[in-house]
C-alpha atoms as a PDB file:
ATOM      1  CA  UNK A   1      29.283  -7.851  32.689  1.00  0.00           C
ATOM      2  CA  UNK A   2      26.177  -9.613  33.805  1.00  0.00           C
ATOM      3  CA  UNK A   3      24.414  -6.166  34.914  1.00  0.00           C
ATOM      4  CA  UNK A   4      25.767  -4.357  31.719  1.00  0.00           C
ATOM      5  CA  UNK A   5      23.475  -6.555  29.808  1.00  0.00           C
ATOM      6  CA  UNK A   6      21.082  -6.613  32.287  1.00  0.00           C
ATOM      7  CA  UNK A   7      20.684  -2.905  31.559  1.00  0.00           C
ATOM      8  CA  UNK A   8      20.866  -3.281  27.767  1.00  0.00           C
ATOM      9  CA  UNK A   9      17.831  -5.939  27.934  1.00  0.00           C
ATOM     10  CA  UNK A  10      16.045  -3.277  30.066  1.00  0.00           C
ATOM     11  CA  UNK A  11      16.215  -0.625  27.843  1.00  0.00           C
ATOM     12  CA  UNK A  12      15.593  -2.906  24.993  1.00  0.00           C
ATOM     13  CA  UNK A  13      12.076  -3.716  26.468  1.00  0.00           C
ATOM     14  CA  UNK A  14      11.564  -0.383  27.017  1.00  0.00           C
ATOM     15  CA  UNK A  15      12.060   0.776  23.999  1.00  0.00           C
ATOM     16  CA  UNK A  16       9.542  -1.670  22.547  1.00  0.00           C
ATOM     17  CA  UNK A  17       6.779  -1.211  25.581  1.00  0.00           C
ATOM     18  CA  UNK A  18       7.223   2.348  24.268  1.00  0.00           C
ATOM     19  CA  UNK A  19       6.627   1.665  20.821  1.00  0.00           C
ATOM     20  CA  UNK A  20       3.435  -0.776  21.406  1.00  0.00           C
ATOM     21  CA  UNK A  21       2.248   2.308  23.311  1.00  0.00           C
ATOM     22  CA  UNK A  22       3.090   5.009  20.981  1.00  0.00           C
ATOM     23  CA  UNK A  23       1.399   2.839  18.398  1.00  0.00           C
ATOM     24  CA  UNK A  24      -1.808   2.494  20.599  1.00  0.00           C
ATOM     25  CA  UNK A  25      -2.109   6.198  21.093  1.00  0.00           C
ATOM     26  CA  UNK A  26      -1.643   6.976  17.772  1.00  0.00           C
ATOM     27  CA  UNK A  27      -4.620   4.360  16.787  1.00  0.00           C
ATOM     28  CA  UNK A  28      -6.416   5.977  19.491  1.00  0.00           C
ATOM     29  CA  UNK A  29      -6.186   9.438  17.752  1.00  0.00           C
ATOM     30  CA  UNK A  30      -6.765   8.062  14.414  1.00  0.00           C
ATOM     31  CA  UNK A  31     -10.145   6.223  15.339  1.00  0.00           C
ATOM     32  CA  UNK A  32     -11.285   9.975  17.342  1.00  0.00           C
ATOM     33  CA  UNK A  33     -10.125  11.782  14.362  1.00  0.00           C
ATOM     34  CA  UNK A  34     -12.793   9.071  11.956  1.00  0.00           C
ATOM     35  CA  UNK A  35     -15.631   9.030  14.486  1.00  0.00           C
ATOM     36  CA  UNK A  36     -15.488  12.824  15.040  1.00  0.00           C
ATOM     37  CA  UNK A  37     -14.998  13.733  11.223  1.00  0.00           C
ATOM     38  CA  UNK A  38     -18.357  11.444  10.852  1.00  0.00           C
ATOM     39  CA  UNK A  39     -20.008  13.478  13.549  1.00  0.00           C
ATOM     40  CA  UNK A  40     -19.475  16.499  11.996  1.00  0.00           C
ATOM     41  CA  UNK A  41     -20.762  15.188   8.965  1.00  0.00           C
ATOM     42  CA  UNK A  42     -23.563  13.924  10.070  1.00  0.00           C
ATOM     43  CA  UNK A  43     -24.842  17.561  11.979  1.00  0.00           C
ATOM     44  CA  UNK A  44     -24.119  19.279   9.060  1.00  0.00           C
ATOM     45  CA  UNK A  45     -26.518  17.020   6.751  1.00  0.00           C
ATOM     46  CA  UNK A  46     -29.265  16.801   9.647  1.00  0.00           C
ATOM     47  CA  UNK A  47     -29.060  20.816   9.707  1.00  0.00           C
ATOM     48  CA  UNK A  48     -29.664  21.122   6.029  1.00  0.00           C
ATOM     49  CA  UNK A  49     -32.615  18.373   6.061  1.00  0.00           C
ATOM     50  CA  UNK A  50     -33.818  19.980   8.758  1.00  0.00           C
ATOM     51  CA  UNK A  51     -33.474  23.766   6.840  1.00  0.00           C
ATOM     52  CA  UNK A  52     -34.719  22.523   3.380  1.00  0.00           C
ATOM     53  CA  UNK A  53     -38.145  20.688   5.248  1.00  0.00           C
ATOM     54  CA  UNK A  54     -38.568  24.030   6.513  1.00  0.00           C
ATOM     55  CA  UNK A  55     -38.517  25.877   3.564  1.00  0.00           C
ATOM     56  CA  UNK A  56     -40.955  23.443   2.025  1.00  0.00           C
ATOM     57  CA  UNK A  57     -43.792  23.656   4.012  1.00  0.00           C
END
């Protein structure tokens, strides 16, 4: 009896150590996803500065 529950409690704590990790990762992505999407942003507005002082001149 004792190691049945044993085993329940382990898998128990796995399942949440897999969760908290899950969870991380997915932050993780979320957080590349934002700084990448303003990276992309940000080359495409220095590329048209940089076209339109061009053109100016």
């Amino acid at each position: 009896m004792g190691r049945i529950l044993l085993g329940i409690a382990v898998v128990i704590v796995g399942f949440i150590l897999l969760g908290w990790v899950i969870g991380l990762l997915g932050t993780l992505l979320k957080w590349a996803l934002i700084i990448g999407v303003i990276a992309v942003v940000a080359g495409v507005v220095m590329r048209l500065v940089r076209a339109n002082r061009g053109s100016d001149a």
